[in-house]
C-alpha atoms as a PDB file:
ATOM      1  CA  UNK A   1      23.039  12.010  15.066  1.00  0.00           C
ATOM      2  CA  UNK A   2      21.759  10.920  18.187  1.00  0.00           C
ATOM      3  CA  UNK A   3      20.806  14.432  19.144  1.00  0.00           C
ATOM      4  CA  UNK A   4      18.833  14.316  16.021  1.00  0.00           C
ATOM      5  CA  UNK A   5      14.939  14.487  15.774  1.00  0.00           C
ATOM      6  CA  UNK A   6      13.419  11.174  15.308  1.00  0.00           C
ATOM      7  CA  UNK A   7      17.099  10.246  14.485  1.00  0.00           C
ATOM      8  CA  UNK A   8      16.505   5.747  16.266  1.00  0.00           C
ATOM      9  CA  UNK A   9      13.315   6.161  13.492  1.00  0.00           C
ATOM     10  CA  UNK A  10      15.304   7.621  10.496  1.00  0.00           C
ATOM     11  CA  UNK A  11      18.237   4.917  11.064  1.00  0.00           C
ATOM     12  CA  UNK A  12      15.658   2.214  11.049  1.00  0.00           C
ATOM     13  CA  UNK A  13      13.817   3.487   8.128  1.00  0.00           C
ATOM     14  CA  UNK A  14      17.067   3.375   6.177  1.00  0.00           C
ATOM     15  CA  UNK A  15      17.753  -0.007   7.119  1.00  0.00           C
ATOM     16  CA  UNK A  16      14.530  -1.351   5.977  1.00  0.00           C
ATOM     17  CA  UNK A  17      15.318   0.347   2.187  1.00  0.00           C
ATOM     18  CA  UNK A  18      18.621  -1.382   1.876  1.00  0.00           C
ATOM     19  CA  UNK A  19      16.654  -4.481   2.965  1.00  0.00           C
ATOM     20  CA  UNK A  20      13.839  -4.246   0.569  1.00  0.00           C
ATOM     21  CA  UNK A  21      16.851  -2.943  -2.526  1.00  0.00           C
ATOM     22  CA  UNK A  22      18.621  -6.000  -1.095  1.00  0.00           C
ATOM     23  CA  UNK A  23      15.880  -8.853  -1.776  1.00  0.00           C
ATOM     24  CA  UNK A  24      13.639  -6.981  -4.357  1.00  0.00           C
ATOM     25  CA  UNK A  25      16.259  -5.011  -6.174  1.00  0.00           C
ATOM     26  CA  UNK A  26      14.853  -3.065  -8.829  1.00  0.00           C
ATOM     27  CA  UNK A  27      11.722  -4.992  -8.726  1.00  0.00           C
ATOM     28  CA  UNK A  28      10.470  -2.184  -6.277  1.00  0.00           C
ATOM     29  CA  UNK A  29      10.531   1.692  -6.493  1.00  0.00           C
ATOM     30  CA  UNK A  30      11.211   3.466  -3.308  1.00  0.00           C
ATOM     31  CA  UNK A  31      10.318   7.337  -2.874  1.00  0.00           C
ATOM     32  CA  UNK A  32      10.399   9.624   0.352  1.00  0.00           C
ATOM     33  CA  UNK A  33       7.774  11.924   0.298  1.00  0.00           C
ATOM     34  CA  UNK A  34       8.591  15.106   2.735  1.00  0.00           C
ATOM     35  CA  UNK A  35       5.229  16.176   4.482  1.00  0.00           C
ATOM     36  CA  UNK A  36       5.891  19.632   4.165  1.00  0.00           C
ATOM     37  CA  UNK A  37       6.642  19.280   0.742  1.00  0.00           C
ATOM     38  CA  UNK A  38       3.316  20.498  -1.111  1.00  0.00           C
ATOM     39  CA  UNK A  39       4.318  19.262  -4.564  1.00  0.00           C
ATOM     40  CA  UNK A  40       3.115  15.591  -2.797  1.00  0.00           C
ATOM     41  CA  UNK A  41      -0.391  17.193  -2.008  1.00  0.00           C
ATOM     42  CA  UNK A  42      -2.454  14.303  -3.683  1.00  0.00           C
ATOM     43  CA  UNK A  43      -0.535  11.454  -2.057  1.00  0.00           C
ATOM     44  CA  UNK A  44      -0.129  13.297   1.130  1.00  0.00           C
ATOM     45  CA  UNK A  45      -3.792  13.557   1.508  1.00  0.00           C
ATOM     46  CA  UNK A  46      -4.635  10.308  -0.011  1.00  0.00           C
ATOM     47  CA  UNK A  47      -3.050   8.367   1.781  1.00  0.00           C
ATOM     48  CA  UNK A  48      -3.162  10.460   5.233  1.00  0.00           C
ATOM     49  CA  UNK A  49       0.350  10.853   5.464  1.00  0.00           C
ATOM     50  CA  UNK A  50       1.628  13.060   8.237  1.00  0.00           C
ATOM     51  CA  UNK A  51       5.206  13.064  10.078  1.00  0.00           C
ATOM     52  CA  UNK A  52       5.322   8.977  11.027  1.00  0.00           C
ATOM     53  CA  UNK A  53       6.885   6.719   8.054  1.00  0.00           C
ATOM     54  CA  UNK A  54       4.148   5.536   6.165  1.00  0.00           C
ATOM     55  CA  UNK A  55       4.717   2.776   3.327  1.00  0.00           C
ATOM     56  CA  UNK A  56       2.547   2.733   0.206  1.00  0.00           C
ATOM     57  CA  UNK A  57       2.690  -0.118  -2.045  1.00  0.00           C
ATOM     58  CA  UNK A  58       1.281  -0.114  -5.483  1.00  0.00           C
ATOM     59  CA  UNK A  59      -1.593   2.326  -4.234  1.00  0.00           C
ATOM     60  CA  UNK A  60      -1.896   0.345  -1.016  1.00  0.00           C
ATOM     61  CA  UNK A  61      -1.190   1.795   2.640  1.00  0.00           C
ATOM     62  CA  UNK A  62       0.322  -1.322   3.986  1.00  0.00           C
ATOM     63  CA  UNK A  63       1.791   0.106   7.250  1.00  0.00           C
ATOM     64  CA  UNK A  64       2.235   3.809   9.468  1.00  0.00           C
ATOM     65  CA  UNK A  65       5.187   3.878  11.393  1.00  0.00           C
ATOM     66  CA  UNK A  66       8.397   1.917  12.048  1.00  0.00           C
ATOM     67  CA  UNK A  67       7.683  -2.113  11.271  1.00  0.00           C
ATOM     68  CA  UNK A  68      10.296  -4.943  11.737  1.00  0.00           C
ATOM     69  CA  UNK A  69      11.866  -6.082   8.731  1.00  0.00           C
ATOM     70  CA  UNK A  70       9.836  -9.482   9.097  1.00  0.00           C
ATOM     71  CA  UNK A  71       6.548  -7.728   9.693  1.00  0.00           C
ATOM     72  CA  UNK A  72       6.860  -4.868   6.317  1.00  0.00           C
ATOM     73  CA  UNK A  73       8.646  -8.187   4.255  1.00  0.00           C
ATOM     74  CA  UNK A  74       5.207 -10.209   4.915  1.00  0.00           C
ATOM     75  CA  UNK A  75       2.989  -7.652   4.371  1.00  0.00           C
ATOM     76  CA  UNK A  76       4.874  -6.437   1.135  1.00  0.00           C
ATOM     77  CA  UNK A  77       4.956 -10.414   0.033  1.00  0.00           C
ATOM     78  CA  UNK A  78       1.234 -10.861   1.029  1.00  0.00           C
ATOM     79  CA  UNK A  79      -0.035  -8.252  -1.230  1.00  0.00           C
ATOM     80  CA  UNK A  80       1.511  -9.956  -4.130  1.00  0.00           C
ATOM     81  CA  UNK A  81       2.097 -13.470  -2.742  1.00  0.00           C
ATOM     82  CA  UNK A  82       5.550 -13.311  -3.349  1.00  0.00           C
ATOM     83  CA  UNK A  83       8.443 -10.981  -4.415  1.00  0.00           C
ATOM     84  CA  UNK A  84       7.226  -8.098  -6.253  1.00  0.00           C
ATOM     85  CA  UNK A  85       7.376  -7.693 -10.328  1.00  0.00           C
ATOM     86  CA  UNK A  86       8.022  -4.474 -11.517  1.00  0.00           C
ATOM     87  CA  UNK A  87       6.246  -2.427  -8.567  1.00  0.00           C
ATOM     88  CA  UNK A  88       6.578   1.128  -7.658  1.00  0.00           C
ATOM     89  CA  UNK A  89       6.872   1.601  -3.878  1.00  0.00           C
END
């Protein structure tokens, strides 16, 4: 995997899911949109989405890239002001 593409990015990405399944649970939806994929069109261009990670929450672009945990947690928290209710992410 090392030899991968992006492969350090992709392993940190999948980290932060289990982390937000792990203290939101089901509270919060989480989709992978592929940029190539033009069945996604709408968000793709809404939302400016290219090849970096980019994380959407409730029709919000809260972050592009790779955050820390801490840094996506608080910003996911803040636009709420606490654990999510029934979001789609």
């Amino acid at each position: 995997m090392a030899s991968f593409p992006q492969a350090a990015a992709r392993v940190a990405v999948g980290e932060l899911l289990r982390n937000i399944r792990d203290r939101y649970g089901k509270s919060v939806e989480a989709n992978i949109y592929d940029p190539r994929c033009f069945f996604w069109l709408f968000d793709l261009v809404r939302f400016n989405i290219r090849a970096e990670p980019t994380w959407v929450l409730d029709g919000t672009l809260i972050y592009r890239g790779v955050p820390s945990w801490d840094e996506l947690r608080e910003r996911m928290d803040a636009a709420d002001r606490g654990p999510r209710q029934n979001a789609a992410f």
